[in-house]
Protein backbone atom coordinates (compact mmCIF):
# COMPACT_ATOMS: atom_id res chain seq x y z
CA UNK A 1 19.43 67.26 8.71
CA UNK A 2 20.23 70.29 11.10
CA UNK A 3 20.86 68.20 13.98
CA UNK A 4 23.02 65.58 12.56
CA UNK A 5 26.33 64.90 14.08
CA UNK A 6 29.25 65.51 12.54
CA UNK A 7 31.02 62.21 11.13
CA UNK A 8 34.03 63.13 9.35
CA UNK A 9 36.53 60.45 10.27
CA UNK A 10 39.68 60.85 11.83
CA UNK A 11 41.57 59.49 8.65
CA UNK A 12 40.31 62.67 6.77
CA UNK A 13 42.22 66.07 7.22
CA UNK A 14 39.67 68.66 7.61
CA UNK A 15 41.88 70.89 5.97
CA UNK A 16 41.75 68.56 2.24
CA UNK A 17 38.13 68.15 3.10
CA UNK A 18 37.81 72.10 3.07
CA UNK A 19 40.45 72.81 -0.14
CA UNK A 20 37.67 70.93 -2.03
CA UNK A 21 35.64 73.25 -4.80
CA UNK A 22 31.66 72.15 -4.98
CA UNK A 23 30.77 71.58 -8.57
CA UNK A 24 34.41 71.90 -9.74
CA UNK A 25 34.06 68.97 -12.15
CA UNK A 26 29.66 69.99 -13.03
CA UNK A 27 30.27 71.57 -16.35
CA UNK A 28 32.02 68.78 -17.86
CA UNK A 29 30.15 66.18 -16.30
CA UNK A 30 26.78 68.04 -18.01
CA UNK A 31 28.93 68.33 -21.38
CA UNK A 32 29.65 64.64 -21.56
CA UNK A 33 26.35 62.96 -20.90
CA UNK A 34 23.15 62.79 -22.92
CA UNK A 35 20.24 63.17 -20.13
CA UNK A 36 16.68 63.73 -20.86
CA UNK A 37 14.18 63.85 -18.39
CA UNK A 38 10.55 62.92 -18.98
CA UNK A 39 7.33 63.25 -17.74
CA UNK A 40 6.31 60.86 -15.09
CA UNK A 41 3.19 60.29 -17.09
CA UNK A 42 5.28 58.98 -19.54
CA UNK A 43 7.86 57.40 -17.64
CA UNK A 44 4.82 54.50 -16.94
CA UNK A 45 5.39 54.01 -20.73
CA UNK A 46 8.79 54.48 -21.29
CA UNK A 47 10.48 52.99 -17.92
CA UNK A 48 13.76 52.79 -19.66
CA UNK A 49 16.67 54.24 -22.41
CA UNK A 50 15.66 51.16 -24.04
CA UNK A 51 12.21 51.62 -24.76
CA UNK A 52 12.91 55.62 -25.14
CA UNK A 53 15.09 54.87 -28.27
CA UNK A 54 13.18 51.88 -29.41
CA UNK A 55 9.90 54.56 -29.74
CA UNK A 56 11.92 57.07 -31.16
CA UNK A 57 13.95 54.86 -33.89
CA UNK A 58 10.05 53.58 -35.17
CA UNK A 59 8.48 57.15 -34.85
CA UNK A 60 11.12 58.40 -37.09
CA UNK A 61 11.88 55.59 -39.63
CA UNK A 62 7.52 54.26 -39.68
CA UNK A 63 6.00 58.47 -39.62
CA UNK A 64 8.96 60.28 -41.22
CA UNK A 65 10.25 57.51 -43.49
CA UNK A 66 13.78 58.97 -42.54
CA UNK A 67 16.96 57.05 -43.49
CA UNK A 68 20.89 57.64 -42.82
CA UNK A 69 22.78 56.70 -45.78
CA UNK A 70 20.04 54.54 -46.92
CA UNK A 71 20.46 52.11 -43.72
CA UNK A 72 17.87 51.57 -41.14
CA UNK A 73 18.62 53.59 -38.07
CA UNK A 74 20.18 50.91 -35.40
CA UNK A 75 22.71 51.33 -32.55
């Protein structure tokens, strides 16, 4: 990337483009999602959210017989 030219359009002030703050918005971004990474061992097994929580519901309602207000744990 050290040689790439510069492509800022016309159309964009340089000064707005420099007023900007990196990572202004990062905190709150990080405080409003729910990522997990995972292993890529076990990403061959779990490719998705939707197989994540479908292991996780039956590990914990089939091996720790847990229940939440005596209802089966469902989205």
């Amino acid at each position: 990337m050290g040689g790439d030219k510069d492509t800022l359009r016309d159309e964009y002030p340089e000064d707005l483009i420099r007023s900007g703050v990196r990572g202004k918005y990062a905190k709150r971004y990080r405080e409003g999602t729910n990522i997990v990474f995972i292993d890529p061992d076990l990403h061959k097994l779990f490719p998705d959210s939707k197989a994540v929580n479908r292991a996780l519901r039956e590990k914990v309602e089939t091996h720790l017989n847990l229940h939440i207000e005596g209802r089966r744990l469902t989205p």
